[in-house]
Protein backbone atom coordinates (compact mmCIF):
# COMPACT_ATOMS: atom_id res chain seq x y z
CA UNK A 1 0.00 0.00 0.00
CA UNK A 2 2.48 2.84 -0.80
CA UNK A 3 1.61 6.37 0.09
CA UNK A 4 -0.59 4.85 2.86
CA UNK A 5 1.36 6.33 6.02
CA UNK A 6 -0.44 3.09 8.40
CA UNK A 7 0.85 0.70 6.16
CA UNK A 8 -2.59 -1.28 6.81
CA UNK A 9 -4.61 -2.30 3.81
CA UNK A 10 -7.73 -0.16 3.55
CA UNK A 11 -11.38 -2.12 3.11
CA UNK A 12 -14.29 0.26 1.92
CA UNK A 13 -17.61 -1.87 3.99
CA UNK A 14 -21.15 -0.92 2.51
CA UNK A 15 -23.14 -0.77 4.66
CA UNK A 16 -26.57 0.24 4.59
CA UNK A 17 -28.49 1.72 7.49
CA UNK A 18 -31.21 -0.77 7.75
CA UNK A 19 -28.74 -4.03 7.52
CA UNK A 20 -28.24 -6.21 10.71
CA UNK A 21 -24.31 -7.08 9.18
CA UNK A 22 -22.67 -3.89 10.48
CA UNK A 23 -21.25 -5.18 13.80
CA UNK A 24 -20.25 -8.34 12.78
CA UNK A 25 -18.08 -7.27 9.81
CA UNK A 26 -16.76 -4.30 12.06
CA UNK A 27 -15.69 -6.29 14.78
CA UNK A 28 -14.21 -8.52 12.01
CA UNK A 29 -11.86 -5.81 10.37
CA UNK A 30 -10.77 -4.48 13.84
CA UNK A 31 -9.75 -8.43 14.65
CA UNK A 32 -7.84 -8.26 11.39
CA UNK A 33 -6.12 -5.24 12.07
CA UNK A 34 -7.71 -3.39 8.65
CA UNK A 35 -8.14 0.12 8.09
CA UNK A 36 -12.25 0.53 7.68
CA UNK A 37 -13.89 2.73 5.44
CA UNK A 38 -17.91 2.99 6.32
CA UNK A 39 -20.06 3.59 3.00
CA UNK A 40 -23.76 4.24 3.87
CA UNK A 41 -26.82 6.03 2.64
CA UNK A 42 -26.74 8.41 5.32
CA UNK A 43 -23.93 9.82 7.07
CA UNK A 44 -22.57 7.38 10.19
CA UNK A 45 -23.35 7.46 13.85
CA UNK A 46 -21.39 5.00 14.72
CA UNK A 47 -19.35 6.61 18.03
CA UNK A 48 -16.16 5.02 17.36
CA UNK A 49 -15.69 6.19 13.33
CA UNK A 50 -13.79 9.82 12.83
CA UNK A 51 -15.08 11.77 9.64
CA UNK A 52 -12.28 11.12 7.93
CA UNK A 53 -13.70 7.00 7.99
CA UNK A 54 -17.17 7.54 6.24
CA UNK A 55 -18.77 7.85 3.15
CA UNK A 56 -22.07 8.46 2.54
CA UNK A 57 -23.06 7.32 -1.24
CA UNK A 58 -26.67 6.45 -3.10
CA UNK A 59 -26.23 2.64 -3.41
CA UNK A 60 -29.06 3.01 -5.80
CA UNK A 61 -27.36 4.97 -8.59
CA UNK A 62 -24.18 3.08 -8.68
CA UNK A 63 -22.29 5.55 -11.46
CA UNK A 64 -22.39 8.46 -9.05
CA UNK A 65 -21.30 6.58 -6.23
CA UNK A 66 -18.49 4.82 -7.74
CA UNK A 67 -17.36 8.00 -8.63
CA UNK A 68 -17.25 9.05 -5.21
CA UNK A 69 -15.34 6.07 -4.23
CA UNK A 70 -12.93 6.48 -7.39
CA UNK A 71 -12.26 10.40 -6.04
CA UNK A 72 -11.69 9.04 -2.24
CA UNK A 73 -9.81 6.28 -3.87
CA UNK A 74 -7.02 8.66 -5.49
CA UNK A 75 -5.76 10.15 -2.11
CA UNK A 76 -6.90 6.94 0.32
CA UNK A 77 -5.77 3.78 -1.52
CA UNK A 78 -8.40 0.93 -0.78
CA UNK A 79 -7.40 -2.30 -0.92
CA UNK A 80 -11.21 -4.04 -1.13
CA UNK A 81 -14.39 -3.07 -1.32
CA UNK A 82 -16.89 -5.41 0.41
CA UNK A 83 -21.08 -5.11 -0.28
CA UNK A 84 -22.47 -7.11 2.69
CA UNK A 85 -26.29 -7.20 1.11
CA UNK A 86 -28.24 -7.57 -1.81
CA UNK A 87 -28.74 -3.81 -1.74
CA UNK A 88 -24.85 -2.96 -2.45
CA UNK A 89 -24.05 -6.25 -4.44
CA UNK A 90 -23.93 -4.05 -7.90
CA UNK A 91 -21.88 -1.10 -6.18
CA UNK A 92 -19.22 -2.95 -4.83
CA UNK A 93 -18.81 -5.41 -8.44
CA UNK A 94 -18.67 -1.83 -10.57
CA UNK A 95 -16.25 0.47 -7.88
CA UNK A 96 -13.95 -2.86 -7.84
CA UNK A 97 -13.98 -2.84 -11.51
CA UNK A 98 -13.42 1.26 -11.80
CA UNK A 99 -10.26 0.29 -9.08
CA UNK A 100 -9.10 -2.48 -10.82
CA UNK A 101 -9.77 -4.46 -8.02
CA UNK A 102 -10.52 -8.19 -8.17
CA UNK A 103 -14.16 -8.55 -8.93
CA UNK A 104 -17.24 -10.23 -10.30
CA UNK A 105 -18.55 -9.41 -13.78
CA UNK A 106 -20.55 -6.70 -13.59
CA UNK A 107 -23.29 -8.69 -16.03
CA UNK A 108 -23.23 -11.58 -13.29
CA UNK A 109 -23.74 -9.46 -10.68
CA UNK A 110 -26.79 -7.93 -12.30
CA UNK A 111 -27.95 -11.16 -13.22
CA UNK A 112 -27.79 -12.18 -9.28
CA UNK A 113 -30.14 -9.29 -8.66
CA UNK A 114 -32.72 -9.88 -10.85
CA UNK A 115 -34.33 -13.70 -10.73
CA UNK A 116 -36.10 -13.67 -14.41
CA UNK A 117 -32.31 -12.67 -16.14
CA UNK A 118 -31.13 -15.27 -13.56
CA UNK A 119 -33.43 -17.61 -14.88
CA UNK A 120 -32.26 -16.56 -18.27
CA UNK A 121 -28.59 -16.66 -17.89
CA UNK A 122 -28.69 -20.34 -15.92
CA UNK A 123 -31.12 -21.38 -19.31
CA UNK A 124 -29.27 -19.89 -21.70
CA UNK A 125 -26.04 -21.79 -20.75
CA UNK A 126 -27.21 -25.18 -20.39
CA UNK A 127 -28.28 -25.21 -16.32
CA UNK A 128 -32.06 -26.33 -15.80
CA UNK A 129 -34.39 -24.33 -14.79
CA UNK A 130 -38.06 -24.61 -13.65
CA UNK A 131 -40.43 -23.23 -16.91
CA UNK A 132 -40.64 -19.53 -15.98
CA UNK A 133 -42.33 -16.43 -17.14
CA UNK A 134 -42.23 -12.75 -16.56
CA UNK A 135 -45.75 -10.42 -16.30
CA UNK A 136 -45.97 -6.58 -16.40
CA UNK A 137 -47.68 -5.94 -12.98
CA UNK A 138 -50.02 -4.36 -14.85
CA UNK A 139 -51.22 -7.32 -16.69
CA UNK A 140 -54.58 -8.59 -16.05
CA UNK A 141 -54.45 -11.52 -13.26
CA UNK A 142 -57.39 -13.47 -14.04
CA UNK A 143 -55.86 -13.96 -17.97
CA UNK A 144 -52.42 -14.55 -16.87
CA UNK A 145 -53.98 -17.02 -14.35
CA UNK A 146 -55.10 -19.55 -17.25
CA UNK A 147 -52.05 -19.47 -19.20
CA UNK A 148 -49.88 -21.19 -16.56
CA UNK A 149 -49.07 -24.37 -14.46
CA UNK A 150 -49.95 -25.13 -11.49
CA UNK A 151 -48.81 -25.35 -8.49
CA UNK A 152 -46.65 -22.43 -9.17
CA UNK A 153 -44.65 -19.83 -7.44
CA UNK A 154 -45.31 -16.00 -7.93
CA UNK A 155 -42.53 -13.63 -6.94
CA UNK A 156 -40.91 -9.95 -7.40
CA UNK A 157 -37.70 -10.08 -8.93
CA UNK A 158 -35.38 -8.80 -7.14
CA UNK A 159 -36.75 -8.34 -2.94
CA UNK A 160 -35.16 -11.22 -0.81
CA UNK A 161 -35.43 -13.64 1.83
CA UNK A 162 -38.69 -15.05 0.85
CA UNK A 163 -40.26 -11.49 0.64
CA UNK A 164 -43.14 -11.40 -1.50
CA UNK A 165 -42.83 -14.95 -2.83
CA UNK A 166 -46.54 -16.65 -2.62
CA UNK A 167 -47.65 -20.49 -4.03
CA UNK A 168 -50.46 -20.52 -5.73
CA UNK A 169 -52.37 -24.32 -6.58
CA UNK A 170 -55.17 -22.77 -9.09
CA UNK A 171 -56.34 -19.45 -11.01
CA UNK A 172 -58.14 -18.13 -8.23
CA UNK A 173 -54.79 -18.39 -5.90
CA UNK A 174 -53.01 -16.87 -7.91
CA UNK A 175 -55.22 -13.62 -8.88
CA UNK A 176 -55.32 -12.76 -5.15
CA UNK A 177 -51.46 -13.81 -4.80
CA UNK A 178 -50.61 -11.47 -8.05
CA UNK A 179 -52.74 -8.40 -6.73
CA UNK A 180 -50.96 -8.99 -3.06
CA UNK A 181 -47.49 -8.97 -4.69
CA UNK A 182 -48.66 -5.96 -7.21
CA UNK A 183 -49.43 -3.78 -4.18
CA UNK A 184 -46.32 -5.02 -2.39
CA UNK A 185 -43.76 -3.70 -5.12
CA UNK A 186 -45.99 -0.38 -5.39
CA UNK A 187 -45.51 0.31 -2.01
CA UNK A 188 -41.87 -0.94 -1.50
CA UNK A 189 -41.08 1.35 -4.60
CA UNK A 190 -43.24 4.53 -3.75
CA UNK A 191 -40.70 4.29 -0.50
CA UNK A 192 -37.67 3.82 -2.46
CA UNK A 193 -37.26 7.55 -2.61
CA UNK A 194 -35.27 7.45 -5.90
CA UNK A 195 -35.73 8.86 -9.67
CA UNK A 196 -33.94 5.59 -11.34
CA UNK A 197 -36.57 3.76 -13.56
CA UNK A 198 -36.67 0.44 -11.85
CA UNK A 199 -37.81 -2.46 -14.25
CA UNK A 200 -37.84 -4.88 -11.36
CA UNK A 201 -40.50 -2.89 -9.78
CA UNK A 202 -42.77 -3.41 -12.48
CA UNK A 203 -42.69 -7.03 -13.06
CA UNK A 204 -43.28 -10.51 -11.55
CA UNK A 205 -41.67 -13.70 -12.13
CA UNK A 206 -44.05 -16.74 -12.42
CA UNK A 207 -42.38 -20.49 -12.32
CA UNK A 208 -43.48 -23.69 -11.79
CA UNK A 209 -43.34 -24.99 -8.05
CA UNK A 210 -40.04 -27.53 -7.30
CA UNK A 211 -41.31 -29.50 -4.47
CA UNK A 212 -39.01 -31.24 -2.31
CA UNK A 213 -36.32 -30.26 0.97
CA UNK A 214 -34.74 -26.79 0.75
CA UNK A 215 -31.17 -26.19 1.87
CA UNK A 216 -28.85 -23.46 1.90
CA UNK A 217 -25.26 -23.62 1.08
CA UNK A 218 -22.60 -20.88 2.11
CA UNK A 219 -19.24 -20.79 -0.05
CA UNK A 220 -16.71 -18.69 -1.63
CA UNK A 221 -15.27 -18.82 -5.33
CA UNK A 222 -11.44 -18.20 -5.36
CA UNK A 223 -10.67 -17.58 -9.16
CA UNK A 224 -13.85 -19.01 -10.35
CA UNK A 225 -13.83 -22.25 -8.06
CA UNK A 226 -16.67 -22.90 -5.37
CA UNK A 227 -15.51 -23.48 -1.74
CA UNK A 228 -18.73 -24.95 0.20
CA UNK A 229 -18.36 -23.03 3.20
CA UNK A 230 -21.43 -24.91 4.82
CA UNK A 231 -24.74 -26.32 4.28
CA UNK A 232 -27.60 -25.74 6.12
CA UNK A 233 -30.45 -27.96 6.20
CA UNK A 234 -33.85 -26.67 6.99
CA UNK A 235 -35.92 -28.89 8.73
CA UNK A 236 -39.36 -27.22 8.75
CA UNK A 237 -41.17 -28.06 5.49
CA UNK A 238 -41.44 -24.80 2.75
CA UNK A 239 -44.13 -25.91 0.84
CA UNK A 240 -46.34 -22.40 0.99
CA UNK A 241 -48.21 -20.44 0.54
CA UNK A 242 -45.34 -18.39 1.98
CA UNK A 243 -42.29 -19.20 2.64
CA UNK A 244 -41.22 -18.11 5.86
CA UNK A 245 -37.52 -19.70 7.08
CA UNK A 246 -37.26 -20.51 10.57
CA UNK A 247 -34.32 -23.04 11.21
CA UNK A 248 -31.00 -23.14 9.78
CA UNK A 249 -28.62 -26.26 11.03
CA UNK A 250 -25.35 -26.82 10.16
CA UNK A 251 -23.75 -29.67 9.68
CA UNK A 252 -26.55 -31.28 7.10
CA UNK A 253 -27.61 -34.45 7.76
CA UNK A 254 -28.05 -35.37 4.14
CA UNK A 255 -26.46 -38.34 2.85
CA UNK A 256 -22.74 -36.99 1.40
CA UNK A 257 -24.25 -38.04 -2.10
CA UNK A 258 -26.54 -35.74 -2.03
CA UNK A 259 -24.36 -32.99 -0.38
CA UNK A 260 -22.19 -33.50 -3.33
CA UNK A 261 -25.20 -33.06 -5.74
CA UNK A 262 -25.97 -29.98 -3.68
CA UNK A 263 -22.22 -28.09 -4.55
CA UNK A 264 -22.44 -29.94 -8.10
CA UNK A 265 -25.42 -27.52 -8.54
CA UNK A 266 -24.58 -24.41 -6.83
CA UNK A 267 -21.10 -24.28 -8.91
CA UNK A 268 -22.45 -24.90 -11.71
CA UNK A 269 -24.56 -21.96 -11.51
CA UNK A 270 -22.07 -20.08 -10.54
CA UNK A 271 -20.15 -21.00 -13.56
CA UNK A 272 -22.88 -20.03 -15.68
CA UNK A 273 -23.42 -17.15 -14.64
CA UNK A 274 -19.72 -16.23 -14.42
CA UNK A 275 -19.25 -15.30 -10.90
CA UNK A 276 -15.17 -15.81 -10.49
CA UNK A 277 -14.59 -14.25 -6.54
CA UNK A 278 -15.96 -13.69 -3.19
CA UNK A 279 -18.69 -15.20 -1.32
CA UNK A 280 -22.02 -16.52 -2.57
CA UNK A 281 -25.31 -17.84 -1.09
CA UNK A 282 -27.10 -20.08 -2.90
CA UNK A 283 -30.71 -21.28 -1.77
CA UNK A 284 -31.29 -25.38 -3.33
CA UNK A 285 -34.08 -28.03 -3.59
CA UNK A 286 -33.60 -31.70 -3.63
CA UNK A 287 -35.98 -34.16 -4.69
CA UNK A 288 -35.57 -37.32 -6.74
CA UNK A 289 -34.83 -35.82 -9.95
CA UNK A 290 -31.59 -34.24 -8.01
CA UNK A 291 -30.85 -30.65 -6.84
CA UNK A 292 -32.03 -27.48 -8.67
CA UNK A 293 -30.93 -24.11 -7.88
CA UNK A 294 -33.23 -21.62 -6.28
CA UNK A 295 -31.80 -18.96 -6.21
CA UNK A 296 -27.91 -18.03 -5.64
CA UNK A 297 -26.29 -14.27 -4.54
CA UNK A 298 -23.01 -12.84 -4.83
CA UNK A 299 -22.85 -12.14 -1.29
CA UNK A 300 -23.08 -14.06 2.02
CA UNK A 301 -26.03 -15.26 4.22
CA UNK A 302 -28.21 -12.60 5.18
CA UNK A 303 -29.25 -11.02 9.09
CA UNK A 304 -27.39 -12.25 12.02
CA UNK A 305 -27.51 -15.72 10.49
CA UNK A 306 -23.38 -15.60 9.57
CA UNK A 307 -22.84 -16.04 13.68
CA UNK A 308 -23.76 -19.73 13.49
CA UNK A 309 -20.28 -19.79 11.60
CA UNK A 310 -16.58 -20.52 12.51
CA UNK A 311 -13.77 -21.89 10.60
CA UNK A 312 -10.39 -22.94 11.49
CA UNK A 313 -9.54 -21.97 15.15
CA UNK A 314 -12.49 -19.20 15.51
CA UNK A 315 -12.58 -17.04 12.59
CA UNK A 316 -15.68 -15.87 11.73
CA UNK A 317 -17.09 -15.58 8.29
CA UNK A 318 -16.87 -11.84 7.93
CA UNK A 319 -13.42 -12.63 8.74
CA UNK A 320 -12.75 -15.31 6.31
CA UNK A 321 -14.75 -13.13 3.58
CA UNK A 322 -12.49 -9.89 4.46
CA UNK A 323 -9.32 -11.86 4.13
CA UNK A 324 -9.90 -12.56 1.24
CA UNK A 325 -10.94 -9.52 -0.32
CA UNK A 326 -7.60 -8.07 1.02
CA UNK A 327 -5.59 -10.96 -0.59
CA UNK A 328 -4.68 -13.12 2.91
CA UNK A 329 -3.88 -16.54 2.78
CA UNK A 330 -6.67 -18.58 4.50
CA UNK A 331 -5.39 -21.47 6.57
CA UNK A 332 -8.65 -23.34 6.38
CA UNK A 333 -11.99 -23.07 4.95
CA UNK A 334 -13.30 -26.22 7.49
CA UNK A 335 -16.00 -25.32 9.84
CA UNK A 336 -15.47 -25.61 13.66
CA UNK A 337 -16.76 -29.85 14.46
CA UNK A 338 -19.42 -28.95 17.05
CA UNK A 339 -23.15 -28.44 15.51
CA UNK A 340 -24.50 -24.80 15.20
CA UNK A 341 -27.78 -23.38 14.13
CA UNK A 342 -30.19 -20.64 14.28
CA UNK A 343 -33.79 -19.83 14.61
CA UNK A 344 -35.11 -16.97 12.72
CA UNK A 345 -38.03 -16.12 15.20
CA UNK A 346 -41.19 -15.25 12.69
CA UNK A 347 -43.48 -12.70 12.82
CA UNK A 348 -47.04 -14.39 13.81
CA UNK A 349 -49.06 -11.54 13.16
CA UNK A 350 -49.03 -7.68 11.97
CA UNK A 351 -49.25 -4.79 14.41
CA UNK A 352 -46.73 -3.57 17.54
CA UNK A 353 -44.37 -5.31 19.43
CA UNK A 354 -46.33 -4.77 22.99
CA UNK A 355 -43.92 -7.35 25.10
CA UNK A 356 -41.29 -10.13 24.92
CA UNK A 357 -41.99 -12.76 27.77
CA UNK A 358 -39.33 -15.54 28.57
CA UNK A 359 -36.16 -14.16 27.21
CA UNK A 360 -34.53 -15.32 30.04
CA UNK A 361 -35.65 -19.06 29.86
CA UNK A 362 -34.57 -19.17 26.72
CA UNK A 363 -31.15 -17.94 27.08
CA UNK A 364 -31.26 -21.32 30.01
CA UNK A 365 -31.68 -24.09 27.35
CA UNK A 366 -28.82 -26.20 26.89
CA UNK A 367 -27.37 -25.15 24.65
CA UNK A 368 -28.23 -21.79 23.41
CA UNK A 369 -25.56 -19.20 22.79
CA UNK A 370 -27.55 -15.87 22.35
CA UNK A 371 -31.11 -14.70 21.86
CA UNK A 372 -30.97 -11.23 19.97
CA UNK A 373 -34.96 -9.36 19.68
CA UNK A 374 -33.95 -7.30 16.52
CA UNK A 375 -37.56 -5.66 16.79
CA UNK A 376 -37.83 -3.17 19.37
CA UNK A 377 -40.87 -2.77 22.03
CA UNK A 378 -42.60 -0.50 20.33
CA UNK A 379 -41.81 -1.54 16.73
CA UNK A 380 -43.94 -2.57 13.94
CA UNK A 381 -43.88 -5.72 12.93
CA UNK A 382 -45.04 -7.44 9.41
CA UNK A 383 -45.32 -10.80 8.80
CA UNK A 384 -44.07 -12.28 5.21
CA UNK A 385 -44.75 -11.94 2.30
CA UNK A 386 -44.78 -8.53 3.08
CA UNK A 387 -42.64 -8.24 6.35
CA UNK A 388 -38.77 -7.98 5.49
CA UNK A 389 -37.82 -8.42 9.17
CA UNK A 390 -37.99 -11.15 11.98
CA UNK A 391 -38.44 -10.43 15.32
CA UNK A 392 -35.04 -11.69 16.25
CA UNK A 393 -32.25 -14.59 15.79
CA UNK A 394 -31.97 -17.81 18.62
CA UNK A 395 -28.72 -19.21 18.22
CA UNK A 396 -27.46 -22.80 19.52
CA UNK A 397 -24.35 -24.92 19.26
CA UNK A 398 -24.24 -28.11 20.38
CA UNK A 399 -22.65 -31.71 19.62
CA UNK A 400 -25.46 -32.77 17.12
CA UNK A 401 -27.53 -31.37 14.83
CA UNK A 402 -30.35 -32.91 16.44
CA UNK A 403 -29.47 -31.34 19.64
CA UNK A 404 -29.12 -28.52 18.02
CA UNK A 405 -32.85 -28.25 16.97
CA UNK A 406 -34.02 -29.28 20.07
CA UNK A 407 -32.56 -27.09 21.93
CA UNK A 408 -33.60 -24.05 19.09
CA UNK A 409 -37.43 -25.19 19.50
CA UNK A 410 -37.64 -25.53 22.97
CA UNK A 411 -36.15 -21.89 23.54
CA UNK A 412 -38.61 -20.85 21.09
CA UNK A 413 -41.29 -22.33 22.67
CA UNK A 414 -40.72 -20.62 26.23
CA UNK A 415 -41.27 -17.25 24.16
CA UNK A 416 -44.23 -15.11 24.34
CA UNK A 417 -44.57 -12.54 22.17
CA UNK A 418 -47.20 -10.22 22.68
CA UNK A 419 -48.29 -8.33 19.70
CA UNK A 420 -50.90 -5.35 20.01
């Protein structure tokens, strides 16, 4: 890093103000002994961060803000830059490439933001795909809803974690699932406070349904080839109409065939769509005819869900991801042996978070690590398929898997949540 007076490399972290990642990957560049740069939308109240460490960009209009970071860059050398969530996914692939830092193509990074040019991409080079079509949102429902199959799956194309994604078994499903999803992206992008013309606003995605279990697989690609980082199974059923996560375990109990079928899959997608570096998540079904790919993101796992993690002697993920960004050798990508998983608590009904009974109990199960209420007394809370936030993470590590879901439920179930 010459003309850098510390001598430390310098990692630009975008992070936006809503995203749960910001401690984590903190606390992971301070481990690492990295200078930070903060990006955000708005400028940073974090105490411990001097001016001189912020940015504050429009992740949504990527050209302006690259050029910001290309100015900064010339008198403050950066070494990475690092998008944590879906929301800065495209910034950080086009500042690397204005940097000439190592980076995804920008066209794969697009197509990991939108699922009908994922769909496309995956198709168009030779990766199966579900049959698939994309509607105007102002289409007319009940006409759409007699050209398809059923079951299918209805969803925006480019919100996340399950947000906005409905089943729907006939025509009349679907017309009330298609209105509930059209209203959804109105609202989402009335808020968006932006002038950009947003295609993915304006469409929906329709595909046929892929029964069978859904697991999740973490991994990095180091010059194009796919580390499995971990996969998580997820034991209760997602069959719809929504498709609301709860429990994420780690080690999977799947048979190593299939585990092996599961990578297969998510690097070959990855191929496809020629993502080359840094982390992905990659959301699978298996069923008899093998695994197909959900969905897959240039980025790694989302909310507090990263903590069930450790590799080698303790690192974290954020760790292993900043490393390397920054070009550090990585003594291991193994997971720690012991079991680990977490419970994304769900929302079980709209309105205000009045009171949260039995914390304590909770935190006495054998087992569990930390509970963390994300959702503050007083808060709103929405449940899916319009609600982008759960009330809170339950994490648990243990010797088993098993144990490790017992231990996740029972906390769970000495919870009371009491929603006005």
């Amino acid at each position: 890093m010459s003309g850098h007076s510390s001598e430390k490399p310098r990692v630009l972290l975008l992070l936006p103000t809503r995203t749960y990642r910001a401690t984590d990957f903190l606390d992971a560049a301070l481990k690492l002994n990295v200078e930070v740069v903060v990006a955000s939308e708005e400028p940073a109240t974090t105490a411990d961060l001097s001016p001189r460490d912020t940015l504050v960009l429009d992740f949504r209009n990527p050209t302006v803000a690259t050029q910001t970071i290309a100015e900064f860059a010339e008198t403050n050398p950066i070494a990475a830059i690092i998008g944590v969530d879906d929301d800065t996914t495209m910034l950080a692939t086009t500042a690397s490439a204005a940097l000439g830092l190592p980076h995804n193509p920008v066209s794969s990074a697009k197509a990991t933001r939108d699922k009908y040019l994922l769909r496309q991409t995956l198709e168009k080079n030779g990766v199966p795909v579900p049959n698939y079509r994309r509607f105007s949102i102002q289409g007319n429902a009940e006409e759409i809803s007699t050209q398809i199959n059923y079951p299918c799956v209805i969803k925006p194309l480019s919100l996340s974690a399950s947000r906005g994604v409905i089943r729907a078994d006939n025509p009349t499903e679907f017309t009330v699932a298609f209105h509930r999803i059209t209203a959804l992206l109105n609202k989402v992008n009335g808020a968006r406070d932006t002038d950009t013309d947003n295609d993915s606003f304006q469409y929906l995605l329709v595909e046929d349904y892929i029964p069978g279990i859904e697991i999740a697989l973490e991994g990095i690609l180091i010059n194009g080839e796919l580390k499995t980082l971990a996969l998580f199974d997820k034991p209760d059923p997602l069959e719809g109409p929504f498709f609301e996560e709860t429990l994420y375990i780690t080690p999977s109990r799947l048979p190593k065939e299939i585990q092996d079928q599961l990578h297969i899959a998510s690097a070959e997608a990855a191929d496809a769509l020629g993502l080359r570096h840094g982390p992905v998540h990659a959301e699978l079904r298996y069923n008899k005819k093998g695994a197909h790919l959900i969905e897959i993101a240039a980025r790694t796992i989302g909310g507090l869900c990263s903590r069930t993690l450790r590799f080698g002697t303790g690192m974290s993920l954020e760790e292993l991801v900043i490393r390397h960004a920054i070009g550090q050798p990585i003594e291991t990508f193994s997971r720690e042996k012991q079991a680990a998983g977490v419970m994304m608590i769900p929302v079980p009904k709209a309105g205000i978070l009045g009171e949260v009974r039995g914390g304590k109990k909770a935190r006495n199960v054998n087992g569990i690590e930390e509970v963390n209420i994300t959702i503050p007394v007083g808060g709103e809370v929405v449940p899916l398929p319009e609600g982008d936030k759960y009330l809170g993470f339950i994490f648990a590590r243990a010797e088993t898997p098993e144990t490790v879901e017992v231990a996740l439920r029972e906390a769970h179930g000495l919870m009371e949540f009491v929603i006005l």
